[in-house]
Protein backbone atom coordinates (compact mmCIF):
# COMPACT_ATOMS: atom_id res chain seq x y z
CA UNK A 1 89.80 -22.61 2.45
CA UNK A 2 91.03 -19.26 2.51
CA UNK A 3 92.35 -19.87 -1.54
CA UNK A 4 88.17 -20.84 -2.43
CA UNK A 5 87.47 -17.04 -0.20
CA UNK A 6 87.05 -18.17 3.51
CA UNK A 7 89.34 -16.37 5.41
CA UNK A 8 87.76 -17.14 9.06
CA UNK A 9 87.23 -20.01 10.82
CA UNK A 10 84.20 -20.32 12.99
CA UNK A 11 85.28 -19.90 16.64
CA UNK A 12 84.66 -23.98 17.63
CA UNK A 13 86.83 -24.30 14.54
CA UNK A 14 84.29 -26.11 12.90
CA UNK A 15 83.62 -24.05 10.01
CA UNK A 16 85.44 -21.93 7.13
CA UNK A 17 83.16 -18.54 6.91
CA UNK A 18 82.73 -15.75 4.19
CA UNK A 19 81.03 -12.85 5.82
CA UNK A 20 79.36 -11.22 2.66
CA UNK A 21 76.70 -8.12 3.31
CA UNK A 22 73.74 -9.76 4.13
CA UNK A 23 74.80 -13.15 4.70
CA UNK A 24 77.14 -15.41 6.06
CA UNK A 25 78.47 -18.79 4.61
CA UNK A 26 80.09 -21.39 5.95
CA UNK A 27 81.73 -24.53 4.82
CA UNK A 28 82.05 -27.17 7.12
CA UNK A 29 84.11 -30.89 7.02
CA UNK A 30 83.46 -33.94 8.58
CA UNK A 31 85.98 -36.75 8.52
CA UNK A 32 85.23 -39.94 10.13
CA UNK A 33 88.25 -42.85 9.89
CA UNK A 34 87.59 -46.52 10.48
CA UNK A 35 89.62 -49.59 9.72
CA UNK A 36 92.11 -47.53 7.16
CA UNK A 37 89.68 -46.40 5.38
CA UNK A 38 88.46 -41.86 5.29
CA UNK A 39 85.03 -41.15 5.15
CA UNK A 40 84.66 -37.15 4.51
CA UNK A 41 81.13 -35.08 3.73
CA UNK A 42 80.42 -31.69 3.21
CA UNK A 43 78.09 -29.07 4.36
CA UNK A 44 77.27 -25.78 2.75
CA UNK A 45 75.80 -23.50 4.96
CA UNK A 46 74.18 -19.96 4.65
CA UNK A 47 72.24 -17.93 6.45
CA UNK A 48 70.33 -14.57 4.68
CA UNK A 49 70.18 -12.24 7.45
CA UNK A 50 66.99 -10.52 5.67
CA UNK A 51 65.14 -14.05 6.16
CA UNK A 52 66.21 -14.85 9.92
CA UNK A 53 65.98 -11.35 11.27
CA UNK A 54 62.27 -11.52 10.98
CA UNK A 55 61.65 -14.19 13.20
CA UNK A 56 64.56 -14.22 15.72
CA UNK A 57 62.63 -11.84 18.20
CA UNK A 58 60.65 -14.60 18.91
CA UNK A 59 63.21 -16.83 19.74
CA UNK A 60 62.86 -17.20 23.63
CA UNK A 61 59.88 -17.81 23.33
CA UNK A 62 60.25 -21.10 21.45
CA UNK A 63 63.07 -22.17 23.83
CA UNK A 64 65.71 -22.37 21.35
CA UNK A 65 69.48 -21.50 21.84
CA UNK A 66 69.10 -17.58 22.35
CA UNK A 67 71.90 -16.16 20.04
CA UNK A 68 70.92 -13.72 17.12
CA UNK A 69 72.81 -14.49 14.25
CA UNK A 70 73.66 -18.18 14.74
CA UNK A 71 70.40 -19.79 12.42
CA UNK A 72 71.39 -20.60 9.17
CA UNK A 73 68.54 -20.26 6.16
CA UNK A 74 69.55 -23.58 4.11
CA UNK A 75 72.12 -26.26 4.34
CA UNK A 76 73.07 -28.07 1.24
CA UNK A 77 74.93 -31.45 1.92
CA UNK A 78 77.01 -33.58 -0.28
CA UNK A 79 74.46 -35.73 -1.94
CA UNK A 80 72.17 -32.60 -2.74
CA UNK A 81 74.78 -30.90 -4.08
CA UNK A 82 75.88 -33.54 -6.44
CA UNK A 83 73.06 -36.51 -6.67
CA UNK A 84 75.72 -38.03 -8.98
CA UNK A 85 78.10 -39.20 -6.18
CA UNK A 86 75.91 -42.32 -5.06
CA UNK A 87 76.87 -43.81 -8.12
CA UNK A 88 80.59 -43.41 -7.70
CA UNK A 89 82.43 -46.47 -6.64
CA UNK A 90 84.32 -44.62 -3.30
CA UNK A 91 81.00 -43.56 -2.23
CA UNK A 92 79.70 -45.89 0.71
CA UNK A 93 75.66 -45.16 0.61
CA UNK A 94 75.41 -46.81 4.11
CA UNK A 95 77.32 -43.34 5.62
CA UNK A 96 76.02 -40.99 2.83
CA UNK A 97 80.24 -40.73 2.43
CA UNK A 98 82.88 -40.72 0.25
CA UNK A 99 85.06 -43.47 1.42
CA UNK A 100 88.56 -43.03 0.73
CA UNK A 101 91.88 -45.04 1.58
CA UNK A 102 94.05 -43.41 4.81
CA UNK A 103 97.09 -43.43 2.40
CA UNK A 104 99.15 -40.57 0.57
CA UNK A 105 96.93 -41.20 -2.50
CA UNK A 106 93.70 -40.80 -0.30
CA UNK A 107 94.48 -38.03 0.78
CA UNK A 108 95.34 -35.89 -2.65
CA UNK A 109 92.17 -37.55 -3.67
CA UNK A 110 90.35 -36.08 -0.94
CA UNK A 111 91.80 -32.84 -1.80
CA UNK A 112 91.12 -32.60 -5.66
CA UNK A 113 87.38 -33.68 -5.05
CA UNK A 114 86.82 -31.32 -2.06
CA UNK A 115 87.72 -28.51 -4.83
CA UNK A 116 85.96 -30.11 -7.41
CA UNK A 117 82.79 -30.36 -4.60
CA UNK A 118 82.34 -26.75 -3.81
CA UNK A 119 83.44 -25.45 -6.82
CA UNK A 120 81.59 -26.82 -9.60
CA UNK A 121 78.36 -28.25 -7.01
CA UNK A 122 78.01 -26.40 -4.00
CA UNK A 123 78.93 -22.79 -5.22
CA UNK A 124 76.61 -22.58 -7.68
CA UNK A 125 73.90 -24.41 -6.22
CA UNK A 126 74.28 -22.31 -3.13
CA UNK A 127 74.29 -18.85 -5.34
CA UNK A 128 71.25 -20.56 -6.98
CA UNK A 129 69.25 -20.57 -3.63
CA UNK A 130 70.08 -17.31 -2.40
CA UNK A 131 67.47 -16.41 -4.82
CA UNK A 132 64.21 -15.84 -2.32
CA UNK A 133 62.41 -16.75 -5.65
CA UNK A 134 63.94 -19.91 -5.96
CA UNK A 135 64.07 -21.05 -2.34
CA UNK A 136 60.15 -20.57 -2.08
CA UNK A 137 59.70 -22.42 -5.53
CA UNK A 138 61.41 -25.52 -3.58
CA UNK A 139 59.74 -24.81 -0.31
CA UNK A 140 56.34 -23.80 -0.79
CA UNK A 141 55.07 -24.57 -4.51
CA UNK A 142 56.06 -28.54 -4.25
CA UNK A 143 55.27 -31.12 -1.82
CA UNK A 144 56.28 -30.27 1.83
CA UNK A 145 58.62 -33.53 1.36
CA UNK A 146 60.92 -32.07 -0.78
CA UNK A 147 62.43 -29.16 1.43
CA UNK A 148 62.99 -31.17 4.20
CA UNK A 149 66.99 -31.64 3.35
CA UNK A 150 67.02 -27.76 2.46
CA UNK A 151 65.76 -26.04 5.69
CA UNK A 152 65.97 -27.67 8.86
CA UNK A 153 65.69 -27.28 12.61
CA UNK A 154 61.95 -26.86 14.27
CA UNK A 155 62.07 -23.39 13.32
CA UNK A 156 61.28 -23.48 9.65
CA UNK A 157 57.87 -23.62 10.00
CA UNK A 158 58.26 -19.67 10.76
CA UNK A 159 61.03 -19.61 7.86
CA UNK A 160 59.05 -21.05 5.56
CA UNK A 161 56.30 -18.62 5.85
CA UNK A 162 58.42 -15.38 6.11
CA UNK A 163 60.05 -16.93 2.72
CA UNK A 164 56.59 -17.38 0.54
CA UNK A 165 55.82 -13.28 1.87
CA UNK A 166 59.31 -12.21 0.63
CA UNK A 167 58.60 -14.10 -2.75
CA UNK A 168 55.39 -12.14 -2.61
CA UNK A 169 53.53 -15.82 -3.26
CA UNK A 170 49.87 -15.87 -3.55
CA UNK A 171 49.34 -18.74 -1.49
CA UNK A 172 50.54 -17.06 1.74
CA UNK A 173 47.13 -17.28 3.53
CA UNK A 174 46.93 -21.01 2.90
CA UNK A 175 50.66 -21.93 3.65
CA UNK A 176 49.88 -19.95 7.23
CA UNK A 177 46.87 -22.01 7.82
CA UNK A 178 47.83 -25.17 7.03
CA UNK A 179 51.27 -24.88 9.05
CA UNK A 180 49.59 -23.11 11.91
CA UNK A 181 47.09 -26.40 12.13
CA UNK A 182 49.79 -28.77 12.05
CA UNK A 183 51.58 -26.80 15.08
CA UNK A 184 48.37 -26.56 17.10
CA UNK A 185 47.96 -30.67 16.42
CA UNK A 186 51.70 -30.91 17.90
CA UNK A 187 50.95 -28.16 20.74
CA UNK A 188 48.27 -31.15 21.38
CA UNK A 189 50.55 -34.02 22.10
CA UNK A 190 52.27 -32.15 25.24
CA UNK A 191 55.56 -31.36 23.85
CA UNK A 192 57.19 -28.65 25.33
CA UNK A 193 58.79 -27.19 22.67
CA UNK A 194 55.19 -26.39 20.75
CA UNK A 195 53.83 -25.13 23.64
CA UNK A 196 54.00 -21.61 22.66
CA UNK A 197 54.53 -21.84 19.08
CA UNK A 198 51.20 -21.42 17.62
CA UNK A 199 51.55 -17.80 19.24
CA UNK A 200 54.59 -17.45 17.55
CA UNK A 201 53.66 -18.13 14.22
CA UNK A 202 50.46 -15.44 14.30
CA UNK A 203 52.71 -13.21 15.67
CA UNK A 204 55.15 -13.91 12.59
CA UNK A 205 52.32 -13.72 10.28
CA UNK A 206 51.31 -10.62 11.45
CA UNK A 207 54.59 -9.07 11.65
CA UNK A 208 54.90 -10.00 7.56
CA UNK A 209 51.54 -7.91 6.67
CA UNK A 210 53.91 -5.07 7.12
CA UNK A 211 57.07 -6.58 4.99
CA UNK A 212 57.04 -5.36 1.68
CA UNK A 213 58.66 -8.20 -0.84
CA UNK A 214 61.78 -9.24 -2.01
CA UNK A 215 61.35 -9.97 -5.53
C-alpha cells in the first residue's frame, strides 16, 4: 500500500491510512479462505474531520465508543465502487466476494485487481464524495434508501443533517424534522441507545445555525 500513498498502518493493523489535512483515509482488506478457494473485499474509508467534528461533543451522550477522531464520514465497499463486478464470473454474489483460487495464479490475480480496484474505482469515486455537494446530493435530495451503503453506524442521523447545512441545502428545516420524528418514534420503543438522542440532534441543529457553509 505504501506504492498507491499509504504509508501507515492502522495500529490493530487492520488498515493502510493516508493522513491528508482534513481527513484521513483508510483502505482496509478482508480475506476469507474456504475449501481452496480466496474470497477478498475491499473497503474505502474516509473520514472529513470538518463533518465529524461537529457532532463528536455529543458523543457520550449517545453511548458510543468515546474516541474523537475514530468515526469515519463514508465507506465505499467493493460492489459500490464497481457495480460491474457481480457480473464477473470469480465473483460469488452469495459473499458479496471475489472468489479466487489459493494457488500462485490466485494470488497475482488478487494482486493486479486489488490495483485495478482502488485505482481506477475507489480513488476516484472516493475523491468524488469528498465533495460536501455531492455527498448531500446522495444523502439528502434522493430517497433515504439510497445512502444507506454510504454512511453508516446510528450516528448518521446527526451526519446527515450537519451535511445538508454544510451544502447550504434548502431543505434543512424539513430533513431536521422528519429525522428528529423518526428518533423520538425509536426513543418510544425503550431502546437504550435513543434514549437521549432526540436531545442530541436539537442540540446539533442548533449548534449548525451558527456554521456558515461549505460550498
Amino acid at each position: 500500500m505504501k506504492g498507491l500513498g499509504f504509508p501507515e498502518v492502522d495500529r490493530d493493523g487492520s488498515h493502510a491510512v493516508r493522513v491528508e489535512p482534513g481527513k484521513r483515509i483508510r483502505v482496509g482488506v478482508t480475506i476469507r479462505a474456504l475449501g481452496g478457494i480466496v474470497y477478498p473485499n475491499l473497503a474505502y474509508v474516509v473520514r472529513i474531520n470538518r463533518i465529524e467534528e461537529l457532532w463528536e461533543d455529543y458523543i457520550a451522550e449517545l453511548g458510543l465508543l468515546n474516541e474523537r477522531g475514530f468515526y469515519p464520514t463514508f465507506m465505499i465497499g467493493l460492489l459500490e465502487a464497481w457495480p460491474e463486478v457481480a457480473a464477473r464470473a470469480d465473483y460469488n454474489e452469495k459473499v458479496h466476494s471475489l472468489s479466487l483460487e489459493l494457488n500462485e495464479e490466485g494470488v497475482q490475480k488478487f494482486y493486479t485487481l486489488f490495483e485495478y480496484i482502488l485505482k481506477e474505482k475507489m480513488f476516484p469515486l472516493g475523491e468524488k464524495l469528498e465533495d460536501v455537494a455531492e455527498l448531500d446530493r446522495i444523502i439528502n435530495r434522493g430517497p433515504v434508501e439510497m445512502a444507506t451503503w454510504l454512511i453508516q453506524g446510528k450516528e448518521w442521523f446527526l451526519r446527515r443533517l450537519i451535511i445538508a447545512r454544510l451544502a447550504n441545502n434548502p431543505d434543512l428545516d424539513k430533513i431536521y424534522e422528519r429525522d428528529l420524528a423518526e428518533l423520538q418514534a425509536r426513543e418510544k420503543t425503550g431502546e437504550a441507545f435513543f434514549q437521549h438522542y432526540p436531545d442530541v440532534m436539537e442540540k446539533v441543529f442548533n449548534k449548525l445555525k451558527n456554521v456558515e457553509p461549505w460550498v
